[in-house]
N, C-alpha and C. Protein backbone atom coordinates (compact mmCIF):
# COMPACT_ATOMS: atom_id res chain seq x y z
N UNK A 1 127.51 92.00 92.82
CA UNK A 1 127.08 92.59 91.57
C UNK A 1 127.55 91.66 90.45
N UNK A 2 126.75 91.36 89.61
CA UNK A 2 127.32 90.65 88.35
C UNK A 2 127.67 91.57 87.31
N UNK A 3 128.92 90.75 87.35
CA UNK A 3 129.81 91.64 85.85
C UNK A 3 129.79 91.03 84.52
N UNK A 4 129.84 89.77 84.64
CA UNK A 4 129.95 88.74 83.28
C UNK A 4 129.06 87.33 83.54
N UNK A 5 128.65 87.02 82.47
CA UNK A 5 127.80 86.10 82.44
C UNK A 5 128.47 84.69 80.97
N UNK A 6 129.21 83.89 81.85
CA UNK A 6 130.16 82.50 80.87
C UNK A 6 130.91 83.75 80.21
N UNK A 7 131.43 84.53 80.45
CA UNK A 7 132.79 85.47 79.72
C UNK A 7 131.79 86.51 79.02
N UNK A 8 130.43 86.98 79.13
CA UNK A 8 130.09 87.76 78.03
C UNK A 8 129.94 89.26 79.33
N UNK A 9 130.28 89.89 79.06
CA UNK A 9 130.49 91.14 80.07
C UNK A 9 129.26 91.78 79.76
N UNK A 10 128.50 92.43 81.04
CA UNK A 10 127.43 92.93 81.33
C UNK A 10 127.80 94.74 81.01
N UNK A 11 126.26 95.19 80.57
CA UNK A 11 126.72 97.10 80.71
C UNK A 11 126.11 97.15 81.83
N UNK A 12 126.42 98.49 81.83
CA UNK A 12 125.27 98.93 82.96
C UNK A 12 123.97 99.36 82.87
N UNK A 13 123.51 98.42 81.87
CA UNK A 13 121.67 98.16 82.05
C UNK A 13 121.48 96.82 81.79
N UNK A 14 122.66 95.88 82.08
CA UNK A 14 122.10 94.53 81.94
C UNK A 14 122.35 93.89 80.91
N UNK A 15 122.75 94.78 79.50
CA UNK A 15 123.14 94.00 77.74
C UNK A 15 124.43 93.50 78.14
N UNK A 16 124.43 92.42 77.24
CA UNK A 16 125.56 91.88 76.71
C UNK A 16 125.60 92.02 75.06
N UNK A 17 126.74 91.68 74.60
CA UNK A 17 127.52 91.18 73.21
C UNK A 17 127.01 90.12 72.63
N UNK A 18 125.87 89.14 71.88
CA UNK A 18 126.14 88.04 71.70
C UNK A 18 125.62 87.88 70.85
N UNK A 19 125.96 86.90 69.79
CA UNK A 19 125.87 86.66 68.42
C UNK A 19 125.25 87.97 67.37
N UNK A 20 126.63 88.46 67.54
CA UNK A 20 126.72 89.48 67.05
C UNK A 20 125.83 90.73 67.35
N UNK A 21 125.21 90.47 68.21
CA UNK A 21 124.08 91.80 68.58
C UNK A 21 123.89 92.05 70.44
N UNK A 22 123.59 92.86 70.30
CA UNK A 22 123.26 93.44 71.64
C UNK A 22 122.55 92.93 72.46
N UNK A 23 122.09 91.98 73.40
CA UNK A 23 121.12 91.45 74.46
C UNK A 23 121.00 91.60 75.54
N UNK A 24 119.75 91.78 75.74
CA UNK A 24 119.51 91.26 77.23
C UNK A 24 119.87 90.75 77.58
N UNK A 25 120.55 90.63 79.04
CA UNK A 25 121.22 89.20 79.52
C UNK A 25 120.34 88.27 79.77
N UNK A 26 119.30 88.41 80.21
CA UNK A 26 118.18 87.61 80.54
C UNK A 26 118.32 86.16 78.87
N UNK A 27 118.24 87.28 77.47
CA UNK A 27 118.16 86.44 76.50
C UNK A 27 119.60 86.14 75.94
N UNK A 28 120.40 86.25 76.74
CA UNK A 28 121.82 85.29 76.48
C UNK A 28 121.66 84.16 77.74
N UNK A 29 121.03 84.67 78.66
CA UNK A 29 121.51 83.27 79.95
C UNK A 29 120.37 82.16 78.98
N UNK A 30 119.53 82.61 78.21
CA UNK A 30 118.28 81.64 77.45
C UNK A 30 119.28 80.70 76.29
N UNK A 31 120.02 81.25 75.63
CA UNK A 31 121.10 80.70 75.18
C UNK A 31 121.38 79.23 75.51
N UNK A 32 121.50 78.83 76.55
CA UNK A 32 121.75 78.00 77.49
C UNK A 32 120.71 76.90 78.26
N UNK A 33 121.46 76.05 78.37
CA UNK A 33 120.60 74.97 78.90
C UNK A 33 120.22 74.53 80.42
N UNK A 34 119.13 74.18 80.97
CA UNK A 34 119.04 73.61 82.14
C UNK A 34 119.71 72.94 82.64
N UNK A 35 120.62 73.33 83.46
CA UNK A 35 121.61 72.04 84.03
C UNK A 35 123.05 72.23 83.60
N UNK A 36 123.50 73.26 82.79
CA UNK A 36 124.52 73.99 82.19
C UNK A 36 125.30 74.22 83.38
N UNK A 37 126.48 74.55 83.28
CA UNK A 37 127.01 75.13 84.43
C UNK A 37 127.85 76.14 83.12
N UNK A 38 127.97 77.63 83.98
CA UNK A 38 128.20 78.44 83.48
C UNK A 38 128.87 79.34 84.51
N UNK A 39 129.77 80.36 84.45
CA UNK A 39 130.79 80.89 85.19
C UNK A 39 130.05 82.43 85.38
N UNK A 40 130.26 82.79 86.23
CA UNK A 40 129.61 84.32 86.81
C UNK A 40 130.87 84.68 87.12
N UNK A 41 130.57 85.97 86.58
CA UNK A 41 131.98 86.99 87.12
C UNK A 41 131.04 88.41 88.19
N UNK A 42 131.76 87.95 88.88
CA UNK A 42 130.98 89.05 90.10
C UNK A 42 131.85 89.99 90.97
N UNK A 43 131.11 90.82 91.69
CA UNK A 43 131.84 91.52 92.46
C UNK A 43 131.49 91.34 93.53
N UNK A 44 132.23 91.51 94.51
CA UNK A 44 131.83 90.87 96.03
C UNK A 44 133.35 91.22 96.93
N UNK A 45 133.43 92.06 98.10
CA UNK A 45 134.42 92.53 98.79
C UNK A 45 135.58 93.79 98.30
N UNK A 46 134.81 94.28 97.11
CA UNK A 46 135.93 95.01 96.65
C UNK A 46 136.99 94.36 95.41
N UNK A 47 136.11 93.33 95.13
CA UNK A 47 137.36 92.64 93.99
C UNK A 47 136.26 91.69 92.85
N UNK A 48 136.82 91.08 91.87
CA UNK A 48 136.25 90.58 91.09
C UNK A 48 136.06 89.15 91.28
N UNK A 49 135.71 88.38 91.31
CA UNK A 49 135.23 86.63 91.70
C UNK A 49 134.60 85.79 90.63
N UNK A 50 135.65 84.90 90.50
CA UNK A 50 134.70 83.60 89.49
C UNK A 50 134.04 82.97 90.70
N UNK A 51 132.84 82.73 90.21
CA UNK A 51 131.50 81.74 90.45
C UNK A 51 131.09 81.21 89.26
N UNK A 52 131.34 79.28 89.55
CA UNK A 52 130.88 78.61 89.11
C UNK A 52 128.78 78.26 89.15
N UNK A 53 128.23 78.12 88.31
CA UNK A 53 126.76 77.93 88.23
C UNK A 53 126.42 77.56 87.47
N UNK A 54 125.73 76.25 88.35
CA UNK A 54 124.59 75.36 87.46
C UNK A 54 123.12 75.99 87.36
N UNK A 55 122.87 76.00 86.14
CA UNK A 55 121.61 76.30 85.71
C UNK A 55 120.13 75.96 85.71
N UNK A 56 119.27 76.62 86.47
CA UNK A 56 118.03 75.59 87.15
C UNK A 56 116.90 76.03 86.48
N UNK A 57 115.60 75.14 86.15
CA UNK A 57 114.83 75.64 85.50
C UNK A 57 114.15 76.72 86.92
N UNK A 58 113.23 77.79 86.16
CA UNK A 58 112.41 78.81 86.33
C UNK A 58 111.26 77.93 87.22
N UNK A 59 110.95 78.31 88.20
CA UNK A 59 109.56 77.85 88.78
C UNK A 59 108.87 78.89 89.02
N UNK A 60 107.78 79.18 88.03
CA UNK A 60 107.12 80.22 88.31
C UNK A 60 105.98 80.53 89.20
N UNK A 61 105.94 81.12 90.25
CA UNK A 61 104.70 81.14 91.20
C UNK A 61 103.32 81.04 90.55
N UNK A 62 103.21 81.49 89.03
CA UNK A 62 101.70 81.40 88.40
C UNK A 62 102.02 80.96 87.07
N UNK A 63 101.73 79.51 86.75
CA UNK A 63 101.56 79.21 85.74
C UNK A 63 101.05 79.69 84.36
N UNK A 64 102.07 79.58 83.25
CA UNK A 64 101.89 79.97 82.14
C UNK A 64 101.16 79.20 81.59
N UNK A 65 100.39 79.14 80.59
CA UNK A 65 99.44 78.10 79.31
C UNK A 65 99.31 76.86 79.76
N UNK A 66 98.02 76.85 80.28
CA UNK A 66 97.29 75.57 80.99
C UNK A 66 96.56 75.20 79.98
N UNK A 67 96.94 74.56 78.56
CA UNK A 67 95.79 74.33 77.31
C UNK A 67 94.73 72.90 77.84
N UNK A 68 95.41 72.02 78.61
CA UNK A 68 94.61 71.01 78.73
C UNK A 68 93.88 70.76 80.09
N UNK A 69 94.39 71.82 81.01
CA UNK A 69 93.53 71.43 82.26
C UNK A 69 92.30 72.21 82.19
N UNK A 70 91.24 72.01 82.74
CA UNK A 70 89.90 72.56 83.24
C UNK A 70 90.54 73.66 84.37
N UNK A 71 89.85 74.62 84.56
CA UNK A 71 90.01 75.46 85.02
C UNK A 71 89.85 75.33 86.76
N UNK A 72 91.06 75.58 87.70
CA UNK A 72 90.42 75.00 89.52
C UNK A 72 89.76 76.01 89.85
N UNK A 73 88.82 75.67 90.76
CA UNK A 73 88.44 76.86 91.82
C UNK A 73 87.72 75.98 92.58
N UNK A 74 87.24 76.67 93.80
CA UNK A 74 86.36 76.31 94.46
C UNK A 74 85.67 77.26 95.19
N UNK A 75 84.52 77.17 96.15
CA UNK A 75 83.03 78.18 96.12
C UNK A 75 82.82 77.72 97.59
N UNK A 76 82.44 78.49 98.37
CA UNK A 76 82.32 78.82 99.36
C UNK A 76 81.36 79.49 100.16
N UNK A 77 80.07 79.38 100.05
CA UNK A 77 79.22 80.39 101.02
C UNK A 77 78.99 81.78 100.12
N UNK A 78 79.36 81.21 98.95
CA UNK A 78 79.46 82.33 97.70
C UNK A 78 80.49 82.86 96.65
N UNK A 79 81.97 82.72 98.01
CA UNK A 79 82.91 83.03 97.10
C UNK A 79 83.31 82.22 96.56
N UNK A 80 84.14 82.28 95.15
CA UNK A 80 84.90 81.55 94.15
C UNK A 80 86.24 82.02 94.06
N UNK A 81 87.43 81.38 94.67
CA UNK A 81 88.24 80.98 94.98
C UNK A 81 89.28 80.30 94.10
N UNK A 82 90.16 80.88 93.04
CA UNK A 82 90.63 79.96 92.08
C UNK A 82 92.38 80.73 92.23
N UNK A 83 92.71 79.51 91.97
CA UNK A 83 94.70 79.94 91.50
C UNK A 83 94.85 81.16 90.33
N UNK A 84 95.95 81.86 90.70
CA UNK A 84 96.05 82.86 89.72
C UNK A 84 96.41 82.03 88.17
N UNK A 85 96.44 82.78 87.17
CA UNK A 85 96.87 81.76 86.14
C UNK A 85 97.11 82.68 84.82
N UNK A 86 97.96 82.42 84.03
CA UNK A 86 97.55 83.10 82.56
C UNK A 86 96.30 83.43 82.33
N UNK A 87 95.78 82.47 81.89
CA UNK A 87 94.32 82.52 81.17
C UNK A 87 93.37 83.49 82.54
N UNK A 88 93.41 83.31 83.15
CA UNK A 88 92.61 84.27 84.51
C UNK A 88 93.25 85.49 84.12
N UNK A 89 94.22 86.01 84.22
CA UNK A 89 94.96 87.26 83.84
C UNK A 89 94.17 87.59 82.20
N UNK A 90 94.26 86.89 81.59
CA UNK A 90 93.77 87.09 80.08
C UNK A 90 92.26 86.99 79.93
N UNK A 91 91.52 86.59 80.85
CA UNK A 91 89.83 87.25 81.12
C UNK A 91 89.75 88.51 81.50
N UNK A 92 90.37 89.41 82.17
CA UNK A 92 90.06 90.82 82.02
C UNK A 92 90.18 91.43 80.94
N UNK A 93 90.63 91.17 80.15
CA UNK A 93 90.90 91.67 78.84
C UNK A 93 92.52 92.38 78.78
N UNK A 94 92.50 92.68 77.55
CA UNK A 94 94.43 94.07 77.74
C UNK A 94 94.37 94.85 78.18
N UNK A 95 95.00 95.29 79.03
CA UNK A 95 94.82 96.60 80.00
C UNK A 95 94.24 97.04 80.73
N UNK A 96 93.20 95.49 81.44
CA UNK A 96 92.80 95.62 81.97
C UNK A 96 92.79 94.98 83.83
N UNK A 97 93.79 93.98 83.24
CA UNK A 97 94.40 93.11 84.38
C UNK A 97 94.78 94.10 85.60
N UNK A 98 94.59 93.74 86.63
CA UNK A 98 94.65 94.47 87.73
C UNK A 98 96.58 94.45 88.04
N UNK A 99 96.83 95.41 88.92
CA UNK A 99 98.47 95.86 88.42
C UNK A 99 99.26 94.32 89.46
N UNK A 100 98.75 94.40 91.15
CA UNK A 100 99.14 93.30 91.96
C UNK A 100 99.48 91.92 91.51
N UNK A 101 98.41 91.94 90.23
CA UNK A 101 98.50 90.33 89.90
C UNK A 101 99.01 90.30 88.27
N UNK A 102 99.48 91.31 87.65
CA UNK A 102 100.71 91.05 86.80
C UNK A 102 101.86 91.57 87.67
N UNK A 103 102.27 91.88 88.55
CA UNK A 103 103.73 91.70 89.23
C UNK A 103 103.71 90.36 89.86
N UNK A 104 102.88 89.89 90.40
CA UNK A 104 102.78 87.97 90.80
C UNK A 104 103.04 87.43 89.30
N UNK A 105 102.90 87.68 88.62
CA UNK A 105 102.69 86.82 87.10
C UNK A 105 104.46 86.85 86.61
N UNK A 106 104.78 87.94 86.48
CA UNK A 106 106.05 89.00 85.77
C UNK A 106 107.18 88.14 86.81
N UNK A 107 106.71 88.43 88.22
CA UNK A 107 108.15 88.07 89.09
C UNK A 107 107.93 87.33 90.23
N UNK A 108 106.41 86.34 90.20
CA UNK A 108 106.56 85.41 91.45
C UNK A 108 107.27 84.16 91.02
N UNK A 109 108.05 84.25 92.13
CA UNK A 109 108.95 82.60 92.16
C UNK A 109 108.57 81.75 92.63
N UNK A 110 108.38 80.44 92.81
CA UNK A 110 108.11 79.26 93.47
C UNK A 110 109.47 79.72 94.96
N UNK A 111 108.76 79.75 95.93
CA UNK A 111 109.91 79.28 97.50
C UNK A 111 109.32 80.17 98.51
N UNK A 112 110.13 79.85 99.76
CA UNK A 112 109.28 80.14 100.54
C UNK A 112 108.47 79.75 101.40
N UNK A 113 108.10 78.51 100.86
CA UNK A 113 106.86 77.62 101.50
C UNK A 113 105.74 78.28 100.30
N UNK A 114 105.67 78.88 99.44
CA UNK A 114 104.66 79.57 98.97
C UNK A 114 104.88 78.86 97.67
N UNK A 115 103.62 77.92 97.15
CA UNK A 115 103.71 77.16 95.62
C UNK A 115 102.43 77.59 94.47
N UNK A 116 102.19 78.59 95.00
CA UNK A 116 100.75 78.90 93.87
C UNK A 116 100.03 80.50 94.69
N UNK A 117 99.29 81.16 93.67
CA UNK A 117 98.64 82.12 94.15
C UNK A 117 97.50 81.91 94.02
N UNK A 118 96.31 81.83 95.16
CA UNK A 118 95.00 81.80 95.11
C UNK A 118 94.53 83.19 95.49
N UNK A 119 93.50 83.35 94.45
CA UNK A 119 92.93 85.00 94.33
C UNK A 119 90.97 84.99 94.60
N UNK A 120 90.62 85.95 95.50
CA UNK A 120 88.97 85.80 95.56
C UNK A 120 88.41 86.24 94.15
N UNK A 121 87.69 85.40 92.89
CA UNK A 121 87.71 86.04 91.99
C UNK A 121 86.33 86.42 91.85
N UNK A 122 85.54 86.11 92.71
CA UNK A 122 84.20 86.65 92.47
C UNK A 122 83.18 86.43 93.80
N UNK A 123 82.35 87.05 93.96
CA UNK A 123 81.42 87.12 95.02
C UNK A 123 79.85 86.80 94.15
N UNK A 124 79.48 85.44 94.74
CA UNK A 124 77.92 85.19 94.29
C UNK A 124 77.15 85.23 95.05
N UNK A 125 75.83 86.06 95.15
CA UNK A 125 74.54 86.00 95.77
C UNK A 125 74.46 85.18 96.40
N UNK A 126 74.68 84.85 97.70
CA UNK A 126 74.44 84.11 98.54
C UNK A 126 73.81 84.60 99.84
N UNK A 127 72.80 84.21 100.62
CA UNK A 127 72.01 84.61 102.32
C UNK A 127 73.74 84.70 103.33
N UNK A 128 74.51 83.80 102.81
CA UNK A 128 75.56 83.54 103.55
C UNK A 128 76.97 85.00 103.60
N UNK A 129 76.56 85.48 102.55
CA UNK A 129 77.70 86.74 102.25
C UNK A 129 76.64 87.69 102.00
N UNK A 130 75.61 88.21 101.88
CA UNK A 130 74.72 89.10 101.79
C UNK A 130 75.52 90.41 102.53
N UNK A 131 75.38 91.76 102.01
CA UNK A 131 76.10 93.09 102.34
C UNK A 131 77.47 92.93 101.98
N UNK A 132 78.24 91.97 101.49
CA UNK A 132 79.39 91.97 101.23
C UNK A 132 80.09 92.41 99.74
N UNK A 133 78.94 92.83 98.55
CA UNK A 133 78.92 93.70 97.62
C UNK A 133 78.64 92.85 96.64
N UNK A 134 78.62 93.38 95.61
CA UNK A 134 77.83 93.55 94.26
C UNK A 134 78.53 92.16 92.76
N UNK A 135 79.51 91.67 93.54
CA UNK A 135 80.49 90.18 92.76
C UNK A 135 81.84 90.86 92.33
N UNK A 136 82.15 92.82 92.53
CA UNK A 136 83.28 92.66 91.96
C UNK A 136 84.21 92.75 93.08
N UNK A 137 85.06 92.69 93.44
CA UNK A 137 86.06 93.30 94.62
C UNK A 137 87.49 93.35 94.49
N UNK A 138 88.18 93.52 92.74
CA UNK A 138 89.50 93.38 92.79
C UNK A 138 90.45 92.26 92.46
N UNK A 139 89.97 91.16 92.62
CA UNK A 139 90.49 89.91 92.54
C UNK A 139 91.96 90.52 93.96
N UNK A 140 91.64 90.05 95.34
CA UNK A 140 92.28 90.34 96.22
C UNK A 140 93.16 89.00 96.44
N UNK A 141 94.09 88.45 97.00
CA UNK A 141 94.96 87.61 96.70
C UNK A 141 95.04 87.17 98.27
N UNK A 142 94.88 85.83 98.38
CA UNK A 142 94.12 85.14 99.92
C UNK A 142 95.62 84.97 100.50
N UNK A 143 95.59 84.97 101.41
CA UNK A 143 96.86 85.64 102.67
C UNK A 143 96.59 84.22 103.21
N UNK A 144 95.90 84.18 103.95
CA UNK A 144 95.56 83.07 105.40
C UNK A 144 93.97 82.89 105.14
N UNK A 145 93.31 82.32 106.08
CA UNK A 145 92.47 81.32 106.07
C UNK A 145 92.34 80.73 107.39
N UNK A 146 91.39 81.50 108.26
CA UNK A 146 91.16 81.04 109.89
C UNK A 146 92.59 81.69 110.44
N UNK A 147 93.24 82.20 109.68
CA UNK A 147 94.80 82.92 110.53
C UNK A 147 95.56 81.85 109.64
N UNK A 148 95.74 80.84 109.10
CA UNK A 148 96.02 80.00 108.80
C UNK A 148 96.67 80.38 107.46
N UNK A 149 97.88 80.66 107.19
CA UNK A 149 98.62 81.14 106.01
C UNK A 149 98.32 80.08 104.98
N UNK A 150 98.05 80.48 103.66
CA UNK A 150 98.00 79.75 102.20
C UNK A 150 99.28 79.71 101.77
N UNK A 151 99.80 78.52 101.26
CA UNK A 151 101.02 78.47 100.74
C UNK A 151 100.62 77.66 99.31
């Protein structure tokens, strides 16, 4: 359990003390730099523990603000096939984003073997997918491939 974060003591919902106001710990560890090493006070066996920690950037499983790339996908016998992404999340409109793929957005990490989320984002008229429905289906999030896991 973490108790303190570089000496600033945690409540029990996660605030700390810092510059003069109340925070999130999340926006005191921001405080801080990549590559920082910073001291954790934890609990572990029944007692309290310094842990030393270096500070690593965030690798987020779905990329935030892609302003200069063209958009990936690729098409298939009909389907269109593209990485999850901000801007994909921000084509459904507000409140309208499907719930699966803002918890991938909110809390996927890079590891695992797993470096990106590819999602089916549309179904086109094709002889090749015919009965397979109408182009909408969820934006469902591709697993494998011939049995063949996507990473």
């Amino acid at each position: 359990v973490l108790l303190a974060f570089d000496g600033l003591r945690l409540d029990s919902q996660g605030f700390v003390e810092a510059l003069g106001r109340r925070l999130h710990f999340a926006a005191a560890r921001d405080l801080r730099r990549v590559g920082d090493v910073v001291e954790l006070t934890i609990w572990r066996e029944g007692r309290e523990l310094l842990q030393p920690c270096t500070l690593q950037a965030c690798k987020h499983l779905v990329p935030r603000r892609r302003f200069e790339d063209q958009p990936a996908f690729f098409t298939c016998g009909g389907l269109v096939f593209q990485p999850l992404s901000l801007e994909y999340l921000q084509a459904w409109g507000t409140g309208f984003e499907p719930v699966h793929l803002q918890e991938l957005f909110y809390k996927g990490k890079v590891g695992g073997g797993r470096t990106e989320i590819v999602v089916l984002s549309q179904i086109l008229a094709d002889e090749a997918n015919q009965g397979y429905g109408n182009g909408f289906m969820g934006a469902p999030v591709v697993v494998a491939v011939n049995g063949k896991r996507v990473h």
